[in-house]
Protein backbone atom coordinates (compact mmCIF):
# COMPACT_ATOMS: atom_id res chain seq x y z
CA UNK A 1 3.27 20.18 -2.64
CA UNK A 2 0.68 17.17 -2.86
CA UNK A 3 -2.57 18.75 -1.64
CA UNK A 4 -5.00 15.78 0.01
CA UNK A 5 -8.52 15.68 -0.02
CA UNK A 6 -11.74 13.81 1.52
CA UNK A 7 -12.91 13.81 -1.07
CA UNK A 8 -13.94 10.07 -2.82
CA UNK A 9 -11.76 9.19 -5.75
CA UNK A 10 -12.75 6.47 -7.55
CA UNK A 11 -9.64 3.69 -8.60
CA UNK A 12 -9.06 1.28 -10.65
CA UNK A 13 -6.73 -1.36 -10.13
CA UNK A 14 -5.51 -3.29 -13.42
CA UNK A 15 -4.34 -6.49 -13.62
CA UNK A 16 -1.76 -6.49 -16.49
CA UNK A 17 0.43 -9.02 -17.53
CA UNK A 18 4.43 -8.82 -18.78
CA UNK A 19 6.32 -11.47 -19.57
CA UNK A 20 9.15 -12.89 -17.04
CA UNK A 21 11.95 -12.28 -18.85
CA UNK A 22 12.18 -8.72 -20.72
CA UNK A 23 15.20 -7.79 -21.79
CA UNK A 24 16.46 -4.65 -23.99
CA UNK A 25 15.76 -6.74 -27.19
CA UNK A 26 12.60 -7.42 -26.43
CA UNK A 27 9.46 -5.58 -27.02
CA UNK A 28 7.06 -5.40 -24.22
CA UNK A 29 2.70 -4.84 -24.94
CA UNK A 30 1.36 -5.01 -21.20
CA UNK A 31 -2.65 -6.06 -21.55
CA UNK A 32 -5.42 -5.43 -18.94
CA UNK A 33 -6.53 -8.27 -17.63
CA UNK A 34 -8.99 -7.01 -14.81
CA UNK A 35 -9.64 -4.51 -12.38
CA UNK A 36 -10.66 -4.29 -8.65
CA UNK A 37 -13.15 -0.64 -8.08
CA UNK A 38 -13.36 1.51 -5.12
CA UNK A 39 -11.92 4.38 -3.23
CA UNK A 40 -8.09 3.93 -3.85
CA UNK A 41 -4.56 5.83 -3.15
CA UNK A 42 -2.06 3.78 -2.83
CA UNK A 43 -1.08 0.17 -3.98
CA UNK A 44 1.11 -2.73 -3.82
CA UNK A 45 2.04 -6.09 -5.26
CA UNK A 46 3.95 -8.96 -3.50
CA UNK A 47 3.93 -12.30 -5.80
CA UNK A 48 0.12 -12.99 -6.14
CA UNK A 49 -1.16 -10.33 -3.09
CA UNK A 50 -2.04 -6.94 -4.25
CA UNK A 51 -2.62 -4.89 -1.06
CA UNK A 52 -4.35 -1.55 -1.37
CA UNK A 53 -5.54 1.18 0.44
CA UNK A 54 -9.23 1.64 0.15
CA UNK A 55 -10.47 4.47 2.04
CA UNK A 56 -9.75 3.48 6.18
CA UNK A 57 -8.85 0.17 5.40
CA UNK A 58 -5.72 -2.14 3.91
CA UNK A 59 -7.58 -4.84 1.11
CA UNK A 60 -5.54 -7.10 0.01
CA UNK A 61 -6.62 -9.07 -2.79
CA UNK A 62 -5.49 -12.62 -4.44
CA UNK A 63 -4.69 -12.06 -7.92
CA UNK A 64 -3.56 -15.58 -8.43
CA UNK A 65 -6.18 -15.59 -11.05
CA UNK A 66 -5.52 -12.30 -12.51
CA UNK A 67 -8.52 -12.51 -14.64
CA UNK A 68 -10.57 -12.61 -11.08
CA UNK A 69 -8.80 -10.64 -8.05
CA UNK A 70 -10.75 -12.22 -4.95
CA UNK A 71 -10.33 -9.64 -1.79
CA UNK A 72 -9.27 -11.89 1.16
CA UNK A 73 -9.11 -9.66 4.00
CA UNK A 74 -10.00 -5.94 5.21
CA UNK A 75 -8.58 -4.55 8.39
CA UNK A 76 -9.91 -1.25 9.00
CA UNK A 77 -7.48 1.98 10.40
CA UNK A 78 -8.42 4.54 12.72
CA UNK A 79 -7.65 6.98 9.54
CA UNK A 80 -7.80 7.81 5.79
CA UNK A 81 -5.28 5.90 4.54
CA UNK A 82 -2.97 7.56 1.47
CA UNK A 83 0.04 5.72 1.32
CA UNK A 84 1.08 2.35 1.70
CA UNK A 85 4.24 -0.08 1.27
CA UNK A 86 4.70 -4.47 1.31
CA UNK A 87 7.37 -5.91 1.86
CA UNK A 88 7.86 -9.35 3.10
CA UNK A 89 5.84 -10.01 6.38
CA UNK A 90 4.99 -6.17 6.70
CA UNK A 91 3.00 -3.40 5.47
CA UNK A 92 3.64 0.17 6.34
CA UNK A 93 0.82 2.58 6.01
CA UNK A 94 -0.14 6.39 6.10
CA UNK A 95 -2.48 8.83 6.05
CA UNK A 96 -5.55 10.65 8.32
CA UNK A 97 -6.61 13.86 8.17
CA UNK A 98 -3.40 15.94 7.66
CA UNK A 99 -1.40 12.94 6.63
CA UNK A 100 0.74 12.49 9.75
CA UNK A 101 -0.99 9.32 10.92
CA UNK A 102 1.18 5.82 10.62
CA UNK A 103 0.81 2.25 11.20
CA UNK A 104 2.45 -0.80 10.88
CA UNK A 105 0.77 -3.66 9.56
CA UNK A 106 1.95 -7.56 10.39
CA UNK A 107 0.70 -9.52 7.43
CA UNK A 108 2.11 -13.13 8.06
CA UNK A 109 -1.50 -14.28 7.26
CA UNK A 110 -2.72 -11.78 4.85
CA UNK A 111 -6.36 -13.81 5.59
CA UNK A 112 -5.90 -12.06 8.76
CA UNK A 113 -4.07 -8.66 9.51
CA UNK A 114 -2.74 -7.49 12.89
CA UNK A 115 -2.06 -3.88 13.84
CA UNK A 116 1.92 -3.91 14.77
CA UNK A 117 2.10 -0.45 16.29
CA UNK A 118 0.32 3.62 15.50
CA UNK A 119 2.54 5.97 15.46
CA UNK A 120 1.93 9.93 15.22
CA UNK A 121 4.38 11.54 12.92
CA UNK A 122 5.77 15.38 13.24
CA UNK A 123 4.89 16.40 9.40
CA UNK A 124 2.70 15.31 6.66
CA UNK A 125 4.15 12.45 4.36
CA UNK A 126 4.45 11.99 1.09
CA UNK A 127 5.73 8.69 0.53
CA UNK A 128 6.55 5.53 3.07
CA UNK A 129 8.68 2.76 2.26
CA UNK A 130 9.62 -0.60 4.48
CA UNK A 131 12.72 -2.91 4.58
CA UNK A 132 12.68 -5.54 7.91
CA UNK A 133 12.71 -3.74 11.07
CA UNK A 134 12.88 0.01 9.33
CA UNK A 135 10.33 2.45 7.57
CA UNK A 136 11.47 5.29 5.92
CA UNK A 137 8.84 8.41 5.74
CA UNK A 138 9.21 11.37 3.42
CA UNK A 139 7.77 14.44 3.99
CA UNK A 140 8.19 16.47 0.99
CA UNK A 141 10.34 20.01 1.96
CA UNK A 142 10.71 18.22 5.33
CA UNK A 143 12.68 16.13 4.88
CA UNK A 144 12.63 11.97 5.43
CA UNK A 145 12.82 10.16 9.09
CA UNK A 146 13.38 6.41 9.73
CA UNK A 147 11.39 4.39 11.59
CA UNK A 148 12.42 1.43 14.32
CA UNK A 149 9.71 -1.13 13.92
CA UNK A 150 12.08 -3.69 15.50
CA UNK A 151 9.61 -3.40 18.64
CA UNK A 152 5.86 -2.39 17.57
C-alpha cells in the first residue's frame, strides 16, 4: 500500500527527447534536455503542455522549447494534490490529506484553468485516469469507480 506524506519532496521534471519514429530496429538514447524544480507527484504531457502537480496547485508548463519549459498558468486546489491525468480539454486530479479529495479541471485555455466540479471520494486513490465525459479512480485493495463528468 502507497503510504503518503506532507512531507516536501523535491522533483525534477526532465525534458528528454526520442525520436518520432522508433521502431524495433531502431536503437533509442533519450537525452535530458531540461528540467522544471519544485514540490512534484504527479505529471503529464499533452503535445507541447506538461501539466504537473506541484504541491496545491496544477502548473502547466510550455515545453515548446524543451531546452526552456516556461510555466503558463497555476490554479491552486483546496488540497495536496498526488495524482493527476490530461487528456484532451480535461485534467483530472487527486489528492488532500488522506487522498480521497478529487477535481476536475477544464483546461480549454491552459493560460487559464477553471475548476469543473470537487468531488469527495469513499477511499483513498491510487491512480486517476480521464477519457471525455469519464474518470476512472483506483483505490488500491478497493477497488476502481468511474466517474460521470458529463455534468461538473
Amino acid at each position: 500500500m502507497r503510504s503518503l506524506s506532507r512531507r516536501s519532496i523535491p522533483c525534477l521534471i526532465a525534458i528528454v527527447f526520442l525520436p518520432a519514429t522508433l521502431g524495433y530496429a531502431q536503437s533509442c538514447e533519450p537525452e535530458l534536455l531540461s528540467g522544471f524544480g519544485g514540490e512534484c507527484y504527479s505529471v503529464g504531457l499533452q503535445g507541447d503542455l506538461v501539466y504537473l502537480s506541484e504541491g496545491k496547485n496544477l502548473t502547466i508548463l510550455d515545453v515548446s522549447n524543451p531546452v526552456n519549459p516556461t510555466p503558463i498558468s497555476r490554479f491552486t486546489l483546496p488540497f495536496q494534490v498526488y495524482d493527476l491525468a490530461v487528456a484532451g480539454t480535461r485534467t483530472v486530479l487527486s489528492g488532500g490529506n488522506s487522498a480521497t479529495e478529487f477535481a476536475s479541471i477544464d483546461v480549454t485555455d491552459p493560460t487559464a484553468p477553471e475548476l469543473e466540479g470537487l468531488l469527495k471520494l469513499p477511499f483513498a486513490t491510487f491512480d486517476v485516469a480521464v477519457s471525455g465525459d469519464r474518470a476512472c479512480v483506483a483505490y488500491g485493495h478497493a477497488g476502481v469507480q468511474l466517474v460521470d463528468l458529463s455534468d461538473p
